[in-house]
Protein backbone atom coordinates (compact mmCIF):
# COMPACT_ATOMS: atom_id res chain seq x y z
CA UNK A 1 0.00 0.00 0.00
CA UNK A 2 1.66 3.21 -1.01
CA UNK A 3 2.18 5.74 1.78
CA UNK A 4 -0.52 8.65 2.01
CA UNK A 5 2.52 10.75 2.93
CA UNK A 6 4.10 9.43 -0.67
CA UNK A 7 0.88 10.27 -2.18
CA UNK A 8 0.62 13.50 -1.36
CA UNK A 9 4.12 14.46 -2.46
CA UNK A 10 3.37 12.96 -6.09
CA UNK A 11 0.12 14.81 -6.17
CA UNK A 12 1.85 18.18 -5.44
CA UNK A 13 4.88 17.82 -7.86
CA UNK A 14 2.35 17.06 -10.76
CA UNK A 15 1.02 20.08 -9.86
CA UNK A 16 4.26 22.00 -9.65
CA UNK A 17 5.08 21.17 -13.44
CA UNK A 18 1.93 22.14 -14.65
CA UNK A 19 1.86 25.81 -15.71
CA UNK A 20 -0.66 28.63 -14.73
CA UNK A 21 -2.34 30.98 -11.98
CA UNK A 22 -4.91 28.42 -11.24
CA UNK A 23 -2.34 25.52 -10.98
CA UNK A 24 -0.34 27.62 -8.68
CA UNK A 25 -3.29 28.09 -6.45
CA UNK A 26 -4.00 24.26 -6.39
CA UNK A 27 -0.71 23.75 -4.97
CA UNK A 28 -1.07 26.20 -2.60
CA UNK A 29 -4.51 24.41 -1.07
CA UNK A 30 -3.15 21.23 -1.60
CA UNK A 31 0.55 21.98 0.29
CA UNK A 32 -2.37 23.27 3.24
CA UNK A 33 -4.65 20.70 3.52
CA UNK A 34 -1.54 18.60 3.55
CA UNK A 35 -0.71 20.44 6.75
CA UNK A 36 -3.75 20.32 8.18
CA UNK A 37 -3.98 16.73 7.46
CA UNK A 38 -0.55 15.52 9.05
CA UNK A 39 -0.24 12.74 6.80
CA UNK A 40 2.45 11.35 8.36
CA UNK A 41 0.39 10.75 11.39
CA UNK A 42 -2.38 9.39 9.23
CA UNK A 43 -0.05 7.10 7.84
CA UNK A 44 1.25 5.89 11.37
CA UNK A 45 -2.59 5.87 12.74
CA UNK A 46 -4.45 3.85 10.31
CA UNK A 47 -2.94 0.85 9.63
CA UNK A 48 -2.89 0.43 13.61
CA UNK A 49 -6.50 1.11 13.92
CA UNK A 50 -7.47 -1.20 11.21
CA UNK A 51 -5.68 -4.00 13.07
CA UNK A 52 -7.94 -2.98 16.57
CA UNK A 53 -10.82 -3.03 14.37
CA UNK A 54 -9.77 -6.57 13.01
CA UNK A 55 -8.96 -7.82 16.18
CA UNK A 56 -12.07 -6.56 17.34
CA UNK A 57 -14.45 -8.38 15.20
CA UNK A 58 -12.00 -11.29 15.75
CA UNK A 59 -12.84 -11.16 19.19
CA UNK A 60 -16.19 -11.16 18.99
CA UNK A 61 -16.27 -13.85 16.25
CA UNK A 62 -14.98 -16.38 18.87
CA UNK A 63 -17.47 -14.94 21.86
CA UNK A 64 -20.45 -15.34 19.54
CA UNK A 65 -19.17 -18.97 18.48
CA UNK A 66 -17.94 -19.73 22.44
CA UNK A 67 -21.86 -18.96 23.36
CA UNK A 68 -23.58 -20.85 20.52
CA UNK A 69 -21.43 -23.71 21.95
CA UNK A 70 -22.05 -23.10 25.75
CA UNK A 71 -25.52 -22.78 24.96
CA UNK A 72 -25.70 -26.12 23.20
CA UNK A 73 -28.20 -28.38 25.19
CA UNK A 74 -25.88 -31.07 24.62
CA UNK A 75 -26.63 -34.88 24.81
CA UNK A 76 -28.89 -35.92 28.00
CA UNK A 77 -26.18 -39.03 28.03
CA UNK A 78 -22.95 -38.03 29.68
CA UNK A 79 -20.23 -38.10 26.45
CA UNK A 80 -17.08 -36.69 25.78
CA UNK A 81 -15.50 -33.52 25.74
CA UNK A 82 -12.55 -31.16 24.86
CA UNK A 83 -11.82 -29.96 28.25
CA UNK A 84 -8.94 -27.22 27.58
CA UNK A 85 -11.64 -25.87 24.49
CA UNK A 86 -14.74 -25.62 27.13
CA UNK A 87 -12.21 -23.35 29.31
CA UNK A 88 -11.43 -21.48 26.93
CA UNK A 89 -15.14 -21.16 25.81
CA UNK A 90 -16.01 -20.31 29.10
CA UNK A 91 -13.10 -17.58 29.33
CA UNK A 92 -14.29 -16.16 26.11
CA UNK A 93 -17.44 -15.31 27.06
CA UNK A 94 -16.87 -14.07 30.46
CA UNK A 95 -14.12 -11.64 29.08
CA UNK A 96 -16.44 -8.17 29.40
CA UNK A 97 -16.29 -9.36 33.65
CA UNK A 98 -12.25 -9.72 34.15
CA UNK A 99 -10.91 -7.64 30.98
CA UNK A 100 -10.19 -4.65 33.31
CA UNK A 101 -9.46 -6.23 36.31
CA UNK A 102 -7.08 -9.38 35.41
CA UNK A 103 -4.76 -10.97 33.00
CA UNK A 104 -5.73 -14.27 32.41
CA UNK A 105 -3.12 -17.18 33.24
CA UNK A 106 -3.96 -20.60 31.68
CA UNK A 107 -2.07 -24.29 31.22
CA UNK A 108 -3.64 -27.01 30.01
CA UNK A 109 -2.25 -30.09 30.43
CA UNK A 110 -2.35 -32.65 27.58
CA UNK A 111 -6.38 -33.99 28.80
CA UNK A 112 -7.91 -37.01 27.36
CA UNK A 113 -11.11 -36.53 26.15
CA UNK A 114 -13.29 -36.48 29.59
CA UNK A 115 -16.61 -37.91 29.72
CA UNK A 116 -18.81 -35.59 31.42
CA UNK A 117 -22.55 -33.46 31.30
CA UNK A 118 -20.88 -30.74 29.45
CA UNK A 119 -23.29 -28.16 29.80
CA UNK A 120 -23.41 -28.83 33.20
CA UNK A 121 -19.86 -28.47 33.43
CA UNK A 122 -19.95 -25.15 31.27
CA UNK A 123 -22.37 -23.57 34.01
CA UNK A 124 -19.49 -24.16 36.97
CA UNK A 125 -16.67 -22.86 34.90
CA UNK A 126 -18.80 -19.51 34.11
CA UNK A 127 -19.96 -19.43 37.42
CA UNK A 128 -16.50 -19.68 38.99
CA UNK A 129 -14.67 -17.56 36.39
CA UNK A 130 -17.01 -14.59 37.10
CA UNK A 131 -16.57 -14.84 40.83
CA UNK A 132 -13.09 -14.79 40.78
CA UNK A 133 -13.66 -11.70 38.44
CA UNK A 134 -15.78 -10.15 41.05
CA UNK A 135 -13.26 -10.55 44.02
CA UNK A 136 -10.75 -9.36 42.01
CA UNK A 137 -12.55 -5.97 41.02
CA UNK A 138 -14.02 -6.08 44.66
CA UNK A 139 -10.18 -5.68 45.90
CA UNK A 140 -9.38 -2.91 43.62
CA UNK A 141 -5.73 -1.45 43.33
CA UNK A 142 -3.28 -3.48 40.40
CA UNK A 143 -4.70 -5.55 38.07
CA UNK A 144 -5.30 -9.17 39.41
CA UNK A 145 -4.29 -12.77 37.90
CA UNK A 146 -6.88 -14.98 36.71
CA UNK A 147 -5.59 -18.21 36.91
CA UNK A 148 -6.97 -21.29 35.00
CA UNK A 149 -5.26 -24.86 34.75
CA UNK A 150 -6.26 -28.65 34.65
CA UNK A 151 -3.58 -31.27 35.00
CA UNK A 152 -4.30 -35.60 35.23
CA UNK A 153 -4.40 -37.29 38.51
CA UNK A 154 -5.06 -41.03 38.64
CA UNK A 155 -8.29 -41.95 36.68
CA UNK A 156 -9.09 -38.21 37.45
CA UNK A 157 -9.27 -34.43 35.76
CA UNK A 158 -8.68 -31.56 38.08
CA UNK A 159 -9.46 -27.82 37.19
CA UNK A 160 -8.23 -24.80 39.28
CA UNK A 161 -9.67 -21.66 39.03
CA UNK A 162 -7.58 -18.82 40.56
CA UNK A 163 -7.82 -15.44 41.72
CA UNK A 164 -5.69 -13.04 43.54
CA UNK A 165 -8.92 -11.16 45.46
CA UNK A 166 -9.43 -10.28 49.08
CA UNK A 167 -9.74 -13.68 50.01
CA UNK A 168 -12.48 -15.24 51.84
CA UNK A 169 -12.45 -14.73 55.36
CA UNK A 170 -12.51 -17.71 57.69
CA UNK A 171 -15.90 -17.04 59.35
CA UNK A 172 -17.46 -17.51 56.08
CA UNK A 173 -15.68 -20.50 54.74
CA UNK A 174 -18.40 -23.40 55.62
CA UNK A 175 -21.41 -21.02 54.14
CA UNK A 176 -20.56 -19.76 51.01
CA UNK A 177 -21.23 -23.48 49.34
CA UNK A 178 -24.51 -22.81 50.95
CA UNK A 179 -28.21 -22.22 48.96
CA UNK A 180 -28.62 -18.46 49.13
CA UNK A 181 -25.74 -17.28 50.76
CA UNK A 182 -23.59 -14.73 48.98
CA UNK A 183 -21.44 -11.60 50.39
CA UNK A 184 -22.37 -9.72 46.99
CA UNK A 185 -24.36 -6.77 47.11
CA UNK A 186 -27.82 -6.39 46.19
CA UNK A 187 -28.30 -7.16 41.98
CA UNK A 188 -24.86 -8.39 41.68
CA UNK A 189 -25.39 -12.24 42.89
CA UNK A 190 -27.98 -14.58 44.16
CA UNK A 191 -26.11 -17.02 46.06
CA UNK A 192 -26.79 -19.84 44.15
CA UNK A 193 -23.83 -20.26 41.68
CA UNK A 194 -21.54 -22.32 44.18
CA UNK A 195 -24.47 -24.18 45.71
CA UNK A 196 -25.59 -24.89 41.89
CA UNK A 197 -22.03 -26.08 41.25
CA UNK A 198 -21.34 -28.13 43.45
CA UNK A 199 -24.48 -30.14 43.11
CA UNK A 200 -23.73 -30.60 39.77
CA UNK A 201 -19.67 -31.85 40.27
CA UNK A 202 -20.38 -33.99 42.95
CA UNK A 203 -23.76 -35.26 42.61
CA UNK A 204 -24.17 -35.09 39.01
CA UNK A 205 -20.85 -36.50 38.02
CA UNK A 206 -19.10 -38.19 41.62
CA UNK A 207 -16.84 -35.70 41.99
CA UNK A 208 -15.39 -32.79 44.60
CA UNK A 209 -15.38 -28.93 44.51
CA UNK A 210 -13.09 -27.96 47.28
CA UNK A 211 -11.48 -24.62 47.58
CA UNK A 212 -8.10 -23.12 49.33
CA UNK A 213 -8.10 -19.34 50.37
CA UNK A 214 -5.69 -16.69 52.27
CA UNK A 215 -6.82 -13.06 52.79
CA UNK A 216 -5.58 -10.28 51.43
CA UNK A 217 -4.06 -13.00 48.55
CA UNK A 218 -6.55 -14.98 46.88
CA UNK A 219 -8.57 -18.02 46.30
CA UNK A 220 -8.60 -21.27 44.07
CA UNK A 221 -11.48 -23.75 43.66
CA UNK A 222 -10.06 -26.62 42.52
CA UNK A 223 -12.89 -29.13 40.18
CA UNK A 224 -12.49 -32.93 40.05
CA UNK A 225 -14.26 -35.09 38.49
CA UNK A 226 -13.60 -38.95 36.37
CA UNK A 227 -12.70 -39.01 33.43
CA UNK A 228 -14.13 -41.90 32.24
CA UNK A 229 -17.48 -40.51 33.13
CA UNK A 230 -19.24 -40.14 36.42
CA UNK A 231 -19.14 -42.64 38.53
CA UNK A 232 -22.23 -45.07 39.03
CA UNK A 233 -23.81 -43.94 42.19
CA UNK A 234 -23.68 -40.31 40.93
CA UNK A 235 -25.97 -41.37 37.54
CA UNK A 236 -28.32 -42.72 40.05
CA UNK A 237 -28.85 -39.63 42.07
CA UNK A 238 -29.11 -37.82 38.82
């Protein structure tokens, strides 16, 4: 693409050899409205904001496809899974919560595929992503770290979810898994997202949603579940 800088100057010396009064006031307006213009800046400023637009719609490309996935019903069946992709899904679509807050920290481990009820699943991961984007924007000050890994152990997936928030303190620790309970103000929560989740990881699938927390430095819930599938007394309290 040839420079609008370069442009300009090739416009104005065509002008220059042509012969006249009126040519001579052309390249007088065009020598000002290349001042006014600062084509050099132009030519700095564009091609940069064409890439945010482009990485704009990019971004939203993969939110709109991360929520037509999410939304999926799915199978009624438990069945397989990319787990590392349904992060990642899950991430995308709660970006507008932790964008401002938190970078985002993730390693996936090499995962089988894990049999599971995805959109189950899907619900916990957005449900514990946007609380850790919460106590991280509750806390205030530097931008937070929003931590996200899974690694194999045994017949068994594990997924943390991190934040570096305030921390929950220890007189609320054995309620906040608790149907209604929530320290969120008015609007904001209902206090059913962890009591949702962990009905659905350990009833639903035979698993355990435990948690580790330090005020004033953070918390991580830590998911487990098989991952051959849930186990057998799990399907029958399903």
């Amino acid at each position: 693409m040839v420079a609008l800088s370069t442009m300009a100057s090739q416009m104005l010396a065509a002008a220059a050899g042509a012969r006249g009064p009126a040519t001579a006031a052309l390249v007088d307006r065009l020598e000002e409205l290349a001042r006014a213009a600062d084509l050099d800046y132009l030519n700095r400023e564009i091609p940069s904001s064409l890439d945010s637009v482009h990485d704009g719609v990019a971004r939203i490309a993969r939110i709109v496809r991360a929520m037509k996935e999410l939304a999926h019903p799915g199978p009624r069946e438990a069945s397989a899974i990319d787990l590392p992709r349904a992060l990642q899904n899950a991430l995308d679509v709660t970006a507008a919560a932790y964008r401002y807050v938190a970078d985002v920290e993730t390693d996936f481990a090499p995962t089988p595929p894990v049999v599971c009820f995805g959109s189950d699943l899907n619900q916990v991961f957005l449900n514990l992503i946007v609380n850790a984007a919460h106590a991280m924007e509750d806390k205030r000050g530097a931008r937070g770290t929003l931590g996200v890994r899974t690694r194999v152990d045994g017949d068994c997936v594990e997924i943390a979810i991190s934040d570096t928030g305030a921390g929950i303190p220890e007189q609320l620790r054995d309620r906040i898994f608790d149907a209604f309970f929530t320290t969120k103000e008015v609007g904001r929560g209902t206090g059913q997202g962890l009591a949702i989740s962990r009905t659905i990881v350990v009833d639903r699938h035979g698993g355990t949603l435990t948690f580790a927390s330090e005020v004033g430095v953070g918390t991580t819930f830590y998911v487990r579940i098989p991952i051959a599938g849930p186990r057998p007394q799990s399907r029958l309290a399903a």
